[in-house]
Protein backbone atom coordinates (compact mmCIF):
# COMPACT_ATOMS: atom_id res chain seq x y z
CA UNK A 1 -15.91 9.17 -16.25
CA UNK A 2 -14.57 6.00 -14.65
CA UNK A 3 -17.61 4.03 -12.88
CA UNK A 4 -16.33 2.56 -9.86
CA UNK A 5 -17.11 -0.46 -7.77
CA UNK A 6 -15.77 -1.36 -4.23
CA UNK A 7 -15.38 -3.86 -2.50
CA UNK A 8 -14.94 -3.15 1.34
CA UNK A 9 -16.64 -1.32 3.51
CA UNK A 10 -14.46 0.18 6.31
CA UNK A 11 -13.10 3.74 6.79
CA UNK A 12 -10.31 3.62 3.71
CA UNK A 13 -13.03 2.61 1.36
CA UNK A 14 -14.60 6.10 2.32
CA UNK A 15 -11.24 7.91 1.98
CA UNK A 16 -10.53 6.31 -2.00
CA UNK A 17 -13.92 7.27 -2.85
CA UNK A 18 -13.99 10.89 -1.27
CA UNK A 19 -10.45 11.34 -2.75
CA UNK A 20 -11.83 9.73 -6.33
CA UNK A 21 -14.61 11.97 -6.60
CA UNK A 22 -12.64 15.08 -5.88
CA UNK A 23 -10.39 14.34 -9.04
CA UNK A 24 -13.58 14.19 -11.11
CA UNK A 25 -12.87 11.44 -12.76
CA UNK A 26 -14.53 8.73 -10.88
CA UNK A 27 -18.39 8.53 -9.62
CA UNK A 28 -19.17 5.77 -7.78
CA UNK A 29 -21.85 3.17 -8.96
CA UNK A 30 -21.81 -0.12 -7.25
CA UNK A 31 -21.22 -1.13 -3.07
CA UNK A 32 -20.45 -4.96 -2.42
CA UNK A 33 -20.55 -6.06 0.90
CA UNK A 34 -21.63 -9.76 2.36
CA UNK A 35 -24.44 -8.13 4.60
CA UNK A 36 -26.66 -5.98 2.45
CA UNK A 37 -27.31 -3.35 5.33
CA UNK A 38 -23.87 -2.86 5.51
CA UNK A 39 -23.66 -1.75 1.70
CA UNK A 40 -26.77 0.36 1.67
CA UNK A 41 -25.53 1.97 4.70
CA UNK A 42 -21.84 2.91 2.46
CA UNK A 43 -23.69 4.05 -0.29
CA UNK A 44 -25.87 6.37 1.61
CA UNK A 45 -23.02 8.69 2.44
CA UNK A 46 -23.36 9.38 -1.28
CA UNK A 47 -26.82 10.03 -2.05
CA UNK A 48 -25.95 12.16 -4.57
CA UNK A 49 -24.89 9.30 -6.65
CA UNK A 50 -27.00 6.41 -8.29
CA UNK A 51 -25.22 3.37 -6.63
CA UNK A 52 -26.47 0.00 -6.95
CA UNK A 53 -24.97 -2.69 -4.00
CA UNK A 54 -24.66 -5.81 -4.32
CA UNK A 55 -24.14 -9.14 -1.66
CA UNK A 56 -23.09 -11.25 -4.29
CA UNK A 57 -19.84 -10.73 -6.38
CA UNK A 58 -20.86 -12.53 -9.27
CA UNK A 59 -23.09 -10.01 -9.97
CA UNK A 60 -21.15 -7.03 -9.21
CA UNK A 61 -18.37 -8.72 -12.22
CA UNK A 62 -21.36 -8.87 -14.02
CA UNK A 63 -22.48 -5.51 -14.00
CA UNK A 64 -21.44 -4.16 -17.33
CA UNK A 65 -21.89 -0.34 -15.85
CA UNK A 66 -18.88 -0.84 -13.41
CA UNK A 67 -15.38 -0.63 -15.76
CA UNK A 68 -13.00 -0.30 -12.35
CA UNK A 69 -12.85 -1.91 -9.03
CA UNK A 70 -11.41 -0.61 -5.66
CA UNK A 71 -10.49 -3.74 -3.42
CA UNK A 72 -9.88 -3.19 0.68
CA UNK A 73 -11.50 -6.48 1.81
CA UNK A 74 -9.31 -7.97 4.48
CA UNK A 75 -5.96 -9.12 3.37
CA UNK A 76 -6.70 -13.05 2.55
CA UNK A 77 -9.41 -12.27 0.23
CA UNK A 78 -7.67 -9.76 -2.03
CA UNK A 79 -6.39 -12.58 -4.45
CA UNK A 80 -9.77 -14.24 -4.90
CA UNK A 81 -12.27 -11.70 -5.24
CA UNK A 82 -9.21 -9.05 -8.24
CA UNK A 83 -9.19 -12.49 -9.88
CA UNK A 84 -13.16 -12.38 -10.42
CA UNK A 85 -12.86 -9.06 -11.03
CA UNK A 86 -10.31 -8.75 -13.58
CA UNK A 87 -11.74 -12.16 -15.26
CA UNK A 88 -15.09 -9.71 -15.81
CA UNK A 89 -12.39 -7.52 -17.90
CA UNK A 90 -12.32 -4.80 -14.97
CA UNK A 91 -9.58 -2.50 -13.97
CA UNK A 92 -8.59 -3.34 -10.83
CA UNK A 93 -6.83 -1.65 -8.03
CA UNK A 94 -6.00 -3.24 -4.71
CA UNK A 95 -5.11 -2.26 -1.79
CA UNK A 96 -1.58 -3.13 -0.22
CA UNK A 97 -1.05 -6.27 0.25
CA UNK A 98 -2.38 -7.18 -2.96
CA UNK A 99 -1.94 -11.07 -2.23
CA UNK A 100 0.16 -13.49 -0.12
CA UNK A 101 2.66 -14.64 -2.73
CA UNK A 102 4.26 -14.02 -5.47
CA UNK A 103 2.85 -16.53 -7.47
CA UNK A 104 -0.60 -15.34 -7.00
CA UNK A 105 0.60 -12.30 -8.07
CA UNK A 106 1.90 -13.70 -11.06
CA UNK A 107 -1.39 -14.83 -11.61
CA UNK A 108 -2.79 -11.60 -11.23
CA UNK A 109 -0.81 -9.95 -13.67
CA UNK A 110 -1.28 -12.56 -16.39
CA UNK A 111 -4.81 -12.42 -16.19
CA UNK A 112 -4.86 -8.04 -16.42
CA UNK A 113 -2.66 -8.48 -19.48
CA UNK A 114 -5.11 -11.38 -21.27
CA UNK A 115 -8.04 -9.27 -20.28
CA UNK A 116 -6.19 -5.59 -21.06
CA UNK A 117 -6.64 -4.33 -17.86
CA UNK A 118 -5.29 -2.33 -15.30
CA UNK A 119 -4.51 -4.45 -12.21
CA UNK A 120 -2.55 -1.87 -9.98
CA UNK A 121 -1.63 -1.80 -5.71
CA UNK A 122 -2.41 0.91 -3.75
CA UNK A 123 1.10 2.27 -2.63
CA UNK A 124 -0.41 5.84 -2.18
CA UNK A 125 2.68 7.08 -0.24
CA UNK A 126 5.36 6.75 -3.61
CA UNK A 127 2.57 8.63 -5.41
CA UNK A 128 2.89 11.93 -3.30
CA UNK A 129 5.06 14.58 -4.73
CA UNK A 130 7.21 15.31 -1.88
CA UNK A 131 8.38 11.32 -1.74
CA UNK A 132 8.85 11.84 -5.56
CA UNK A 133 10.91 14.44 -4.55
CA UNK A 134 12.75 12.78 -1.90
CA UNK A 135 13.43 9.87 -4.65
CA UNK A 136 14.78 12.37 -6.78
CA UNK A 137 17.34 14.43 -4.71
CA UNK A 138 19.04 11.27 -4.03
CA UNK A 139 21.35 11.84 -6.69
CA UNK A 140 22.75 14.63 -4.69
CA UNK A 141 23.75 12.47 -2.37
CA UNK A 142 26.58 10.81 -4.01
CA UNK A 143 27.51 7.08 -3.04
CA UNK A 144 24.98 5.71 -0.27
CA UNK A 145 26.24 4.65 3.01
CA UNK A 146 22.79 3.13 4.33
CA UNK A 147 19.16 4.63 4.83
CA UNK A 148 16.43 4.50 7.75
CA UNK A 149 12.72 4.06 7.09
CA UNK A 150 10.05 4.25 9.86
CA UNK A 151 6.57 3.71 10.32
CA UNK A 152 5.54 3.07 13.86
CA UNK A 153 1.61 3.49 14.88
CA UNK A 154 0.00 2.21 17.77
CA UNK A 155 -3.40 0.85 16.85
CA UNK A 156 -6.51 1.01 18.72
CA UNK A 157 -7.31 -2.68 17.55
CA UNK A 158 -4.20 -3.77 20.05
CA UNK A 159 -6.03 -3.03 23.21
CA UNK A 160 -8.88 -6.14 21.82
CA UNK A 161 -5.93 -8.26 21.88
CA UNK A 162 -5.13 -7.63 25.08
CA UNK A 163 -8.40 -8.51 25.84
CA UNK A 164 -7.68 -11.98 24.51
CA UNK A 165 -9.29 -11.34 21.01
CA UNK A 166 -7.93 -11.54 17.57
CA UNK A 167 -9.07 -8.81 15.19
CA UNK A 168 -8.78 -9.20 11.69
CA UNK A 169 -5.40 -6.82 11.53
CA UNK A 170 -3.60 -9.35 13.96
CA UNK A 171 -4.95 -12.28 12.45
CA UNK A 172 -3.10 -14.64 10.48
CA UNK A 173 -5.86 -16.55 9.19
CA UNK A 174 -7.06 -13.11 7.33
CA UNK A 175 -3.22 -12.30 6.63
CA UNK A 176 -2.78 -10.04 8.93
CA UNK A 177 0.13 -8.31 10.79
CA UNK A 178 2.26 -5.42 11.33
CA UNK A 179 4.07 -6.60 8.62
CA UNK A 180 2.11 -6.25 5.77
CA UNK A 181 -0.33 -3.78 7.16
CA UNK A 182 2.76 -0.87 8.10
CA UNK A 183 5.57 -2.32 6.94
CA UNK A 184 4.65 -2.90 3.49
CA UNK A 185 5.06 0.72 3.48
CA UNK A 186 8.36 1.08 4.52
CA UNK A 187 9.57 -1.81 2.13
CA UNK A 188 7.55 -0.50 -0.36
CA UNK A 189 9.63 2.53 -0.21
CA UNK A 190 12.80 1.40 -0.41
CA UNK A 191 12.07 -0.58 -3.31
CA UNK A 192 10.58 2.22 -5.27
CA UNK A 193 14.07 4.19 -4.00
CA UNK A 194 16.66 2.03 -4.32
CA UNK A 195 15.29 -1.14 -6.38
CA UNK A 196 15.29 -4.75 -5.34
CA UNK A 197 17.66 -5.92 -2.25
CA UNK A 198 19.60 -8.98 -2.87
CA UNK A 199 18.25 -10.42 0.68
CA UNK A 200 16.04 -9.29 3.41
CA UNK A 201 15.98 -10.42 7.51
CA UNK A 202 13.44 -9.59 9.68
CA UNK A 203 13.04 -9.81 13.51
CA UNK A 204 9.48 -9.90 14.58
CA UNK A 205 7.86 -8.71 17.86
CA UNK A 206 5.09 -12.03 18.13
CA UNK A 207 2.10 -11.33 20.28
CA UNK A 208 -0.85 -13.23 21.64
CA UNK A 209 -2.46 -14.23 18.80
CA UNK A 210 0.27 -15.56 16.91
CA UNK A 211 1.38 -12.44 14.59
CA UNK A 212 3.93 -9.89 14.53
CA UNK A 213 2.85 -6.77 16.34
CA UNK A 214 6.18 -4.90 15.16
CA UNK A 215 9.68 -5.78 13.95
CA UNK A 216 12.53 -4.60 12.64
CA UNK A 217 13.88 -5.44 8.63
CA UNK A 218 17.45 -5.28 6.89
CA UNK A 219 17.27 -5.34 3.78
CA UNK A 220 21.31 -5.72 1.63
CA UNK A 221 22.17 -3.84 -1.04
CA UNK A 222 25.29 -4.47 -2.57
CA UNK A 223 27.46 -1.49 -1.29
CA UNK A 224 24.94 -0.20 1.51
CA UNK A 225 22.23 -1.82 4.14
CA UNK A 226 18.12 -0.21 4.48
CA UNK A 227 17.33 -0.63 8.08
CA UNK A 228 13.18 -0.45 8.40
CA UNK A 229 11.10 -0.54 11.76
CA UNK A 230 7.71 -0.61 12.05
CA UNK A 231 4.87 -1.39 14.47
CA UNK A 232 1.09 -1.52 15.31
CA UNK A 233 1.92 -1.88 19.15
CA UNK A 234 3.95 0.84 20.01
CA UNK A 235 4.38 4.38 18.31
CA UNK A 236 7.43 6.02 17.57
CA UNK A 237 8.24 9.78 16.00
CA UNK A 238 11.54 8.92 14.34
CA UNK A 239 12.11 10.02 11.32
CA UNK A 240 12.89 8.49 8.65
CA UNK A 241 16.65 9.18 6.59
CA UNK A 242 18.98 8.30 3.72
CA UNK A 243 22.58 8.47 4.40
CA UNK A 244 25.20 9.63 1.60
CA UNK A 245 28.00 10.60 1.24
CA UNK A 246 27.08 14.46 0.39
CA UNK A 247 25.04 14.59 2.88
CA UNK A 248 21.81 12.59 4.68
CA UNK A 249 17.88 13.07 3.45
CA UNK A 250 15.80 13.49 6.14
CA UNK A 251 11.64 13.22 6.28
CA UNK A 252 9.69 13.29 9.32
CA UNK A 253 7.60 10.23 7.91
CA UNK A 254 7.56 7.56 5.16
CA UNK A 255 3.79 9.05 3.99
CA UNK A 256 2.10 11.99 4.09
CA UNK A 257 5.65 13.90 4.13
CA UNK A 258 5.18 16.99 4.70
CA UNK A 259 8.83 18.49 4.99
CA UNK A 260 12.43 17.12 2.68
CA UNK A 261 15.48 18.52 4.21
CA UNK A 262 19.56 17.79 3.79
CA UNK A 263 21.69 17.80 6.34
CA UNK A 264 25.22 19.13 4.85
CA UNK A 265 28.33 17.64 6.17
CA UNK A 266 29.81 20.97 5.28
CA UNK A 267 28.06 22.95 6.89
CA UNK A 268 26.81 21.13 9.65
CA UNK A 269 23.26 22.78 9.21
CA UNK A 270 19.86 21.14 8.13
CA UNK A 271 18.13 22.95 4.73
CA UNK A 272 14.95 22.53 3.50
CA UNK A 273 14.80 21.13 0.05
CA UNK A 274 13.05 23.11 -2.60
CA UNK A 275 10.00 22.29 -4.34
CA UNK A 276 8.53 20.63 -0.78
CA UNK A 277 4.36 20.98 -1.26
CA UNK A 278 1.80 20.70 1.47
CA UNK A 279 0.71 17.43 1.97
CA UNK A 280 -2.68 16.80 0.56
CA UNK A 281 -5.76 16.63 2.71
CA UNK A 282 -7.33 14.06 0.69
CA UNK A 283 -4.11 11.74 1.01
CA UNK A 284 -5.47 9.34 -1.38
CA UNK A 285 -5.83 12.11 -3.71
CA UNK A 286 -2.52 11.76 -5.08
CA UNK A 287 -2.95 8.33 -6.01
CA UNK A 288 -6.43 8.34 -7.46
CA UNK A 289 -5.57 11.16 -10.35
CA UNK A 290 -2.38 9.01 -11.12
CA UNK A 291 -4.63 5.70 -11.32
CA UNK A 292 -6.81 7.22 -13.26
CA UNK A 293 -4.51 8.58 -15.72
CA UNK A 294 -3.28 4.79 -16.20
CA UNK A 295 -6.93 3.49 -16.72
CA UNK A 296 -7.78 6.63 -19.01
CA UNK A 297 -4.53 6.50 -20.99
CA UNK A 298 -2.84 3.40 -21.03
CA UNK A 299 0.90 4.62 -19.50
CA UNK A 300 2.38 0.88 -20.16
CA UNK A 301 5.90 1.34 -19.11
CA UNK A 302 4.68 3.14 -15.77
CA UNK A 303 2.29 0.50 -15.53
CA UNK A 304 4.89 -2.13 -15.83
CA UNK A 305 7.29 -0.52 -13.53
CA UNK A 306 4.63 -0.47 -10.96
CA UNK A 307 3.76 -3.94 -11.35
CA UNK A 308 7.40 -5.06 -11.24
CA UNK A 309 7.80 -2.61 -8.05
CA UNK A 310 4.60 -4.76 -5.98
CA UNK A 311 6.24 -8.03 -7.12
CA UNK A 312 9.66 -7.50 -5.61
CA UNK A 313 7.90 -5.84 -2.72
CA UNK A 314 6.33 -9.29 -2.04
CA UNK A 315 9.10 -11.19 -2.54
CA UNK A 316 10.53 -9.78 0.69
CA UNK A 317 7.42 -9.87 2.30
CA UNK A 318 6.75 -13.97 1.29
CA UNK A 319 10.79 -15.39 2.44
CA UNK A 320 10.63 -13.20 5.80
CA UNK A 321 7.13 -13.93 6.72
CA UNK A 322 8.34 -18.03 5.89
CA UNK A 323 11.20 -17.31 7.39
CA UNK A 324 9.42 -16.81 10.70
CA UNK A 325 6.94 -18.86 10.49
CA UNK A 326 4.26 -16.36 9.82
CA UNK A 327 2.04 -18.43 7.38
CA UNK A 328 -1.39 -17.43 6.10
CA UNK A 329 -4.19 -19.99 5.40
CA UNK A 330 -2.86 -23.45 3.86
CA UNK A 331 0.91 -22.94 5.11
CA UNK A 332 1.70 -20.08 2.72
């Protein structure tokens, strides 16, 4: 059994746990939060568990009971507080975006390997089935012509900034932004399904408090161009598609996809793709069996190709944020 720790307290916290429990091979034993009623209030959903919480993180590293740590603080504190985890020899996994450059990342990954841990980000979405499925009929496509990934979601949290205040999502100083909360995903994806661009554009919607609400991203491939939109301020049903030259890929959304289909030039007519599985209703469950499975068994090259997938994801993230002027705490 893998005794878990979080840190965070919000509504995705719930949704690791609930989905880590159902795969058996987690229990939860340890809450942090900075207010103690706030982490006695978490752990009380699960009062069939013995869960100790803690206000102070020193002593959640030290707690030699906890082996794994889930992280969904805000953004700016992901670096600091997997870096005193994974110093206490934890596992660690992180939720998206795991830090705010590169080189903390770096630093990250250094310190799992001296430690031999598991430091891993949360991409659930390239751990569902039907995106591993998407990924796979690619091939069938033939040479690429270009590809369309979407993830536009209004969030509640815009309607405080119109009312002239700055949650934490749209917040700079917490590294916030449409960018790294939604688009991550969509960049995230492409990496996993095409590899590494060789440069990346973006054209942010700015709003009131100084971050991107939305925006649109090109990322250039040698023979073909990824086009990705996202936003927290608007919502939008496209879907999202891959373009080839057999045929284009088409998914209602870049997570939770529910349906694969091919449209065939031949034909003219849209198929469904075999093998297509209902989506989860735990969608984190996905995810937690394969982290576990890493922390359990090792799986180094999977590992490795995971960890080089979140640091070219960041990459792109860290020049288009800098390239319009979207800096986090101390100008990076």
């Amino acid at each position: 059994m893998i005794n878990l720790g979080i840190i965070g307290t919000n509504w995705i916290t719930h949704s690791f746990v609930e989905a880590a429990h159902a795969t058996g091979k987690y229990t939860l034993v340890a809450v942090y939060s900075r207010k103690e009623e706030t982490a006695k209030e978490f752990a009380s959903k699960y009062t069939d568990k013995k869960i100790t919480t803690y206000t102070d993180l020193d002593a959640l590293a030290q707690d030699t009971n906890v082996s794994t740590v889930y992280i969904a603080s805000p953004n700016i504190l992901h670096y600091e507080q997997a870096k005193h985890m994974l110093s206490a020899s934890k596992n660690v996994i992180v939720e998206k975006p795991a830090c705010s450059t590169v080189s903390e990342l770096d630093t990250l990954f250094k310190l799992a390997q001296e430690k031999n841990a598991i430091l891993v980000e949360a991409f659930r979405h390239i751990q569902e089935p039907n995106f591993k499925l998407l990924k796979q009929k690619i091939t069938d496509l033939g040479p690429i012509y270009g590809a369309s990934l979407n993830y536009a979601q209004y969030s509640s949290r815009y309607e405080k900034v119109l009312a002239g205040e700055t949650p934490n999502i749209f917040n700079l100083e917490m590294g916030g932004g449409a960018l790294v909360d939604l688009g991550v995903y969509c960049v995230a994806a492409a990496i996993d399904l095409f590899g590494a661009p060789q440069d990346a554009h973006y054209w942010p919607v700015k709003i009131a408090t100084g971050a991107d609400g939305a925006g649109r991203l090109i990322l250039a491939y040698p023979t073909f161009t990824v086009h990705l939109c996202h936003s927290k301020i608007y919502n939008s049903e496209a879907p999202s598609e891959i373009y080839g030259e057999r045929g284009t890929l088409v998914v209602p959304t870049i997570t939770d996809i529910d349906a694969v289909t091919l449209w065939d030039p031949k034909t003219k007519q849209k198929k469904g793709v075999d093998g297509v599985r209902k989506p989860e209703t735990l969608n984190l469950l996905d995810e937690a069996k394969v982290f576990a499975r890493f922390i359990e068994e090792g799986e180094r090259e999977e590992v490795s190709r995971l960890e080089r997938n979140s640091r070219e994801v960041l990459a792109v993230l860290e020049k288009v944020r800098r390239d319009n002027g979207l800096l986090f705490p101390g100008g990076i």
